[in-house]
N, C-alpha and C. Protein backbone atom coordinates (compact mmCIF):
# COMPACT_ATOMS: atom_id res chain seq x y z
N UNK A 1 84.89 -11.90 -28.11
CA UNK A 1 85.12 -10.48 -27.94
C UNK A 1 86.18 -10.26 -26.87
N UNK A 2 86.85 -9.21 -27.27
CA UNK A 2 88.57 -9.43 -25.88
C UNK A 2 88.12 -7.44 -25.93
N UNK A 3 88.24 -7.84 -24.24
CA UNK A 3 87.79 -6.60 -23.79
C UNK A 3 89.20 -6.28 -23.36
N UNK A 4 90.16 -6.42 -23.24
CA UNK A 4 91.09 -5.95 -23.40
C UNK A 4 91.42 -4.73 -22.04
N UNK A 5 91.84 -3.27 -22.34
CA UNK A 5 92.04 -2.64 -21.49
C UNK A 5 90.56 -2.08 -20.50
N UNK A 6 89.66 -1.98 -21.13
CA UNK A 6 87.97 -1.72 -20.92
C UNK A 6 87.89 -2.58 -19.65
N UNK A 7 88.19 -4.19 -19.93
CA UNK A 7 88.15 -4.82 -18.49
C UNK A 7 88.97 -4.35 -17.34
N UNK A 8 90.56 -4.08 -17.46
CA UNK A 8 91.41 -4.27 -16.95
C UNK A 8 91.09 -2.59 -15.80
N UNK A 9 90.11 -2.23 -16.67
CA UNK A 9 90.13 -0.58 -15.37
C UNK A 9 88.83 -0.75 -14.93
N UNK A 10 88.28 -1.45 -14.90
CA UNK A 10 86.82 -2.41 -14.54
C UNK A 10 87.14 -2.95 -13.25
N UNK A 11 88.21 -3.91 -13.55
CA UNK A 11 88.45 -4.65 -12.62
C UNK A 11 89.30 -4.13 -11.78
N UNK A 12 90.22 -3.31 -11.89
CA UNK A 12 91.18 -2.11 -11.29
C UNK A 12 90.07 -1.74 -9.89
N UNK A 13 88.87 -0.92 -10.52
CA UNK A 13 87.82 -0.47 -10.02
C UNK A 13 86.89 -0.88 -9.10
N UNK A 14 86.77 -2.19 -8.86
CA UNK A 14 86.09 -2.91 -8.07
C UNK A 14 86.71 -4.14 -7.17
N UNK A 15 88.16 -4.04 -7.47
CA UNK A 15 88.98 -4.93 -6.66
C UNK A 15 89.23 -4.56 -5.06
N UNK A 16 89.11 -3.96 -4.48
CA UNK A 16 89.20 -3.24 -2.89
C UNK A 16 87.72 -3.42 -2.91
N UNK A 17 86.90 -3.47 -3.47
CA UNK A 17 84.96 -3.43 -2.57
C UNK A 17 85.27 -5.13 -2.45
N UNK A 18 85.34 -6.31 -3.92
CA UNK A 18 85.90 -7.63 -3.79
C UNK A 18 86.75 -8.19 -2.66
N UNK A 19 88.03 -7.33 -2.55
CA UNK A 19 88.64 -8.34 -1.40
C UNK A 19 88.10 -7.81 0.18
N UNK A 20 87.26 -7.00 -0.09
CA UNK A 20 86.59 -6.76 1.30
C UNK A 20 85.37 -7.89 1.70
N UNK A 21 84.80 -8.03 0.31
CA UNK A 21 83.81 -9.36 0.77
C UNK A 21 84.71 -10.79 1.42
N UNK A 22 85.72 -10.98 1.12
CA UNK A 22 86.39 -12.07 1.57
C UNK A 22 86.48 -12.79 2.93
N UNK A 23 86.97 -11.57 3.97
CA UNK A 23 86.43 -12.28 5.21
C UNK A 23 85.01 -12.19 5.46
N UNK A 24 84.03 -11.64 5.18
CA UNK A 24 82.79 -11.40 5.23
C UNK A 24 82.43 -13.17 6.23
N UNK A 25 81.26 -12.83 7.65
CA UNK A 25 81.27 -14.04 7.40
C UNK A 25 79.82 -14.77 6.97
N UNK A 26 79.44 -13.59 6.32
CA UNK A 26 78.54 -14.99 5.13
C UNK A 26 78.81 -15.39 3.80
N UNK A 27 79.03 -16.66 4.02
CA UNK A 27 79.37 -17.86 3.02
C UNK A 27 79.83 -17.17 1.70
N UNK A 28 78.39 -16.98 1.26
CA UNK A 28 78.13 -17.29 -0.10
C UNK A 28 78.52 -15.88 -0.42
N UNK A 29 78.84 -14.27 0.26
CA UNK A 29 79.42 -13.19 -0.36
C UNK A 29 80.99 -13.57 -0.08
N UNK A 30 81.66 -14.31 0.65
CA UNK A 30 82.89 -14.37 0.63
C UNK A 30 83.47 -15.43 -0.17
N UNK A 31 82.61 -16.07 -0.71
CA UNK A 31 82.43 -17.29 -1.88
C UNK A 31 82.94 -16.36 -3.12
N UNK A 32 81.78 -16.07 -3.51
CA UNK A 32 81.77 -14.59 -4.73
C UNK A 32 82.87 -13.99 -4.49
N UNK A 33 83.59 -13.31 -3.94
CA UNK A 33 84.66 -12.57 -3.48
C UNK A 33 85.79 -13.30 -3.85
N UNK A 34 86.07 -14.51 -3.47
CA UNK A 34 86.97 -15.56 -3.90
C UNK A 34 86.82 -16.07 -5.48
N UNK A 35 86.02 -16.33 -6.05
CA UNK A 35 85.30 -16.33 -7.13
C UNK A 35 85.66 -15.06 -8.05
N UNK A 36 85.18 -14.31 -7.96
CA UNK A 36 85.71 -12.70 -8.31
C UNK A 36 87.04 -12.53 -8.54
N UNK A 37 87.88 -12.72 -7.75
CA UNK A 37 88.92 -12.40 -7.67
C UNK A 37 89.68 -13.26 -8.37
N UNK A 38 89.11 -14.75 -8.40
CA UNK A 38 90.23 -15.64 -9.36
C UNK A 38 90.08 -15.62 -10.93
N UNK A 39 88.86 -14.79 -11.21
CA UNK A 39 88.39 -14.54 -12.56
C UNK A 39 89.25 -13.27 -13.23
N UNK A 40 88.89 -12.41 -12.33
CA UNK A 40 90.17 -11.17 -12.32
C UNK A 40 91.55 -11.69 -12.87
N UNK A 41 92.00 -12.08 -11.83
CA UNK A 41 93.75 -12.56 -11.94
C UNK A 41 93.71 -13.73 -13.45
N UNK A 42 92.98 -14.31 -13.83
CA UNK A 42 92.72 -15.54 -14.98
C UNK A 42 92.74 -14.92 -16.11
N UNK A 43 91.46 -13.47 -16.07
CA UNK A 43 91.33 -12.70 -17.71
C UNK A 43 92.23 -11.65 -17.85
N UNK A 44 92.64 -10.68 -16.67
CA UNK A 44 93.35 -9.56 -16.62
C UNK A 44 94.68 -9.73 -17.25
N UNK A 45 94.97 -9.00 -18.45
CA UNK A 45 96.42 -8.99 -18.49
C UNK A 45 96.87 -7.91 -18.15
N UNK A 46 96.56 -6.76 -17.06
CA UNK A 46 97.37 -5.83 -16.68
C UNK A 46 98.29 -5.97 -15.03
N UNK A 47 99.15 -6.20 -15.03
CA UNK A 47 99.92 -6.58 -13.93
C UNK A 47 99.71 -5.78 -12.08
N UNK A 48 99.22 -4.29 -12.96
CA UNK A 48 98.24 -3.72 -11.55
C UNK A 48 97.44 -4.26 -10.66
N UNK A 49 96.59 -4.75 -11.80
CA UNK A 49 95.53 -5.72 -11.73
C UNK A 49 95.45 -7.07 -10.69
N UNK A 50 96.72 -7.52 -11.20
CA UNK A 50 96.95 -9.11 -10.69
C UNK A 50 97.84 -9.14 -9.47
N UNK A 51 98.62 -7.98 -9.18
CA UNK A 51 99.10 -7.54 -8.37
C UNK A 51 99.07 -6.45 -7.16
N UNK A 52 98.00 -6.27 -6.54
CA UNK A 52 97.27 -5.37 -5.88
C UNK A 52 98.09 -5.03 -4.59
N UNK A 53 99.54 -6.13 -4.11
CA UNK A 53 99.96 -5.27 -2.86
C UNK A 53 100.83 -4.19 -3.68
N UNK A 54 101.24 -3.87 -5.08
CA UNK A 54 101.67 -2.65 -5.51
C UNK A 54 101.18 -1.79 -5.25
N UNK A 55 99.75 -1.58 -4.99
CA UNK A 55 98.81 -0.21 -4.80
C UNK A 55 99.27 0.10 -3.69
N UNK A 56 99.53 -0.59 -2.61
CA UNK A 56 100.06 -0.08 -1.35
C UNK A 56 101.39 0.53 -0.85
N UNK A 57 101.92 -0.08 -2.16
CA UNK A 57 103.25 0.29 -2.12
C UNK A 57 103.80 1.61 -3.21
N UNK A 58 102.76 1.44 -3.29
CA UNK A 58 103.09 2.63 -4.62
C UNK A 58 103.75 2.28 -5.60
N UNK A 59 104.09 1.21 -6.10
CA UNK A 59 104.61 0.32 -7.10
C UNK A 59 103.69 0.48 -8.31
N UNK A 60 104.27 0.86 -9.65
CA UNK A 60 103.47 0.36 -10.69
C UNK A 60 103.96 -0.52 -11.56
């Protein structure tokens, strides 16, 4: 099943709560966070997505 754009605003959506777990310093949520995020960038084909210092920049 290819979730296609359904994922891609999924993951849009929960990417800033994710890279906040990252420095976290327990282990195993900044584990997940790292984890998370390389699954993201692996299935996502929307370039927003995989590219998140655009949001800051206002880049689309």
């Amino acid at each position: 099943m290819i979730l296609g754009n359904k994922f891609d605003h999924g993951a849009e959506a929960i990417m800033p709560t994710v890279f906040n777990l990252v420095p976290n310093s327990a282990k195993i949520m900044a584990s997940s966070g790292v984890v998370t995020i390389r699954l993201i960038i692996r299935v996502s084909t929307a370039a927003h997505v995989k590219f998140p210092h655009c949001w800051r920049l206002g880049v689309n």
